[in-house]
C-alpha atoms as a PDB file:
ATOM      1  CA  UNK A   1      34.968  -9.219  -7.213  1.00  0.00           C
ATOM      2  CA  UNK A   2      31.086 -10.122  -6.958  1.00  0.00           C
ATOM      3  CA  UNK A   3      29.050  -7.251  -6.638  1.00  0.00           C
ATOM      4  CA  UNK A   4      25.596  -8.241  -4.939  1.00  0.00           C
ATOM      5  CA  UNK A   5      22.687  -6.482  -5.977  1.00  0.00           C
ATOM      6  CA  UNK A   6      19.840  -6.111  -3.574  1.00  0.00           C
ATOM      7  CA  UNK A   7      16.420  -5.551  -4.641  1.00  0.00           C
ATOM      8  CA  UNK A   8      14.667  -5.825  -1.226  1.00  0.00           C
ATOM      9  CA  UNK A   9      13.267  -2.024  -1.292  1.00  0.00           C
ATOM     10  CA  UNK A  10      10.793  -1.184   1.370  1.00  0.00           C
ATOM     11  CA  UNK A  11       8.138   0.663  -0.341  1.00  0.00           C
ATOM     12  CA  UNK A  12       5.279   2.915   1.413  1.00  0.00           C
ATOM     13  CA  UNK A  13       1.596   3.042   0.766  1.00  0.00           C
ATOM     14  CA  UNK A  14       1.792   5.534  -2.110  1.00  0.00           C
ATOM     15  CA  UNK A  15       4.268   3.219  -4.282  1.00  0.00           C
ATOM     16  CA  UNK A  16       2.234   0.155  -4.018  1.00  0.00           C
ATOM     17  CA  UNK A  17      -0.694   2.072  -4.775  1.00  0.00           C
ATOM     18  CA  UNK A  18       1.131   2.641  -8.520  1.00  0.00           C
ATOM     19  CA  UNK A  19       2.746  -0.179  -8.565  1.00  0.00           C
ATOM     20  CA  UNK A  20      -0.789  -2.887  -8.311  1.00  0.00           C
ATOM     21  CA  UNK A  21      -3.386  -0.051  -9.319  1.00  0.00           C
ATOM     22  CA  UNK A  22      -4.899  -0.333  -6.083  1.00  0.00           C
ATOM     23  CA  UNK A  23      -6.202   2.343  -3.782  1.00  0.00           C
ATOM     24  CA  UNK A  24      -5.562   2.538  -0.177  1.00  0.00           C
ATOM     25  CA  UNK A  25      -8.848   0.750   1.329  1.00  0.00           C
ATOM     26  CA  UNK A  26      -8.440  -1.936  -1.549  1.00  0.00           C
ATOM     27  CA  UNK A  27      -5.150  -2.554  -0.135  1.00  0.00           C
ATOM     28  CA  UNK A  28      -6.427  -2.329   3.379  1.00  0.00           C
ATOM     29  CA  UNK A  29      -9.473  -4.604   2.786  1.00  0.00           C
ATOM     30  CA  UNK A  30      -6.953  -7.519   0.571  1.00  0.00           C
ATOM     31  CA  UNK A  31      -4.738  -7.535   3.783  1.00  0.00           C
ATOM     32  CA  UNK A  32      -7.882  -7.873   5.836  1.00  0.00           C
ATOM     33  CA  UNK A  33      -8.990 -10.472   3.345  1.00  0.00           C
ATOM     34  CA  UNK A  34      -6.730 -11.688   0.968  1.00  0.00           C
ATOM     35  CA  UNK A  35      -4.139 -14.722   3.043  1.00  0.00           C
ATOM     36  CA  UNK A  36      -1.961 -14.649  -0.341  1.00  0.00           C
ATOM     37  CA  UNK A  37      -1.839 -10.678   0.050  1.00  0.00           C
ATOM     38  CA  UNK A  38       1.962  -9.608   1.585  1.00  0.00           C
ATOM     39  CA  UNK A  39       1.897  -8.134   4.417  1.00  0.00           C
ATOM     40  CA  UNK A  40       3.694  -5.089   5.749  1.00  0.00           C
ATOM     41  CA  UNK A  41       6.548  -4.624   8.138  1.00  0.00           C
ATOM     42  CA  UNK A  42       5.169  -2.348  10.939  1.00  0.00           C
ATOM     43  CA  UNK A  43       8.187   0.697  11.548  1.00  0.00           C
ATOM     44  CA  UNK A  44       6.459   2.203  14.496  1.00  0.00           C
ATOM     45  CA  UNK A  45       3.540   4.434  14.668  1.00  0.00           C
ATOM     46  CA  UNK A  46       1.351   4.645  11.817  1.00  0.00           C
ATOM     47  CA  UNK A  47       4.391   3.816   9.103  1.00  0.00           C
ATOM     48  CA  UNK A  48       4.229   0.536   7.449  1.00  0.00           C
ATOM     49  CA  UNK A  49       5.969  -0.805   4.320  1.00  0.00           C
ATOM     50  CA  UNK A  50       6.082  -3.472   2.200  1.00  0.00           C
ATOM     51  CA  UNK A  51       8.415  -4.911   0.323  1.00  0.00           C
ATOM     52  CA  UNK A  52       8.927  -4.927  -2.968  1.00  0.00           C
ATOM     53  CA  UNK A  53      10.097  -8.330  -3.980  1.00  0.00           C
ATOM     54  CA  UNK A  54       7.248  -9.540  -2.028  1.00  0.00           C
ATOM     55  CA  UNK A  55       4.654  -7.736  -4.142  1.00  0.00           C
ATOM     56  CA  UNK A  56       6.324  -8.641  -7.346  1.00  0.00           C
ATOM     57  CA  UNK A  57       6.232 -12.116  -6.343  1.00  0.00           C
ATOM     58  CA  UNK A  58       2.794 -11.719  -5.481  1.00  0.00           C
ATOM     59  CA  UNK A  59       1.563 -10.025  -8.872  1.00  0.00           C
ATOM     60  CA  UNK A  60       3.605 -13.268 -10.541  1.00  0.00           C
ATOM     61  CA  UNK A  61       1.823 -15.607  -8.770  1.00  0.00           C
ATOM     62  CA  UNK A  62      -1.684 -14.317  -9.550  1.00  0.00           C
ATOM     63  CA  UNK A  63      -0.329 -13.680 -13.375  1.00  0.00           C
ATOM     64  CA  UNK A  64       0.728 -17.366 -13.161  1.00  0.00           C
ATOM     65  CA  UNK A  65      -2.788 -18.514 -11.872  1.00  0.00           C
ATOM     66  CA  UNK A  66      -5.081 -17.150 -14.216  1.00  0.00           C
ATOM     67  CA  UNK A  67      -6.687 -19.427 -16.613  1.00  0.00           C
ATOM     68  CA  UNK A  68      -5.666 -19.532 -20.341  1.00  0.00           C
ATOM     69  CA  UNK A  69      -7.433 -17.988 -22.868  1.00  0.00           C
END
């Protein structure tokens, strides 16, 4: 039997905030700004999440990008 393991976790505002070290208007302004940024999925009203395999892919690609030392 194959057991699938999903690791597509909606996360709110609070958890990304930990999990980049970003506060809230940072994150705000880099979706205002940022095209690379993910963006949120919109759950009605004023409740938005992202998710989290998005992010980490995010935080990989700007690890990946930054110049040797």
């Amino acid at each position: 039997m194959t057991q699938t393991c999903f690791t597509n976790r909606a996360i709110g505002i609070n958890a990304l905030r930990e999990k980049i070290g970003l506060g809230r208007v940072t994150i705000w302004r880099r979706l205002k700004d940022d095209p690379t940024f993910p963006r949120p999925l919109h759950l009605g009203g004023n409740s938005y999440r992202w998710l989290e395999s998005e992010i980490d892919a995010w935080l990989d690609a700007r690890a990946s990008a930054r110049p040797d030392r």
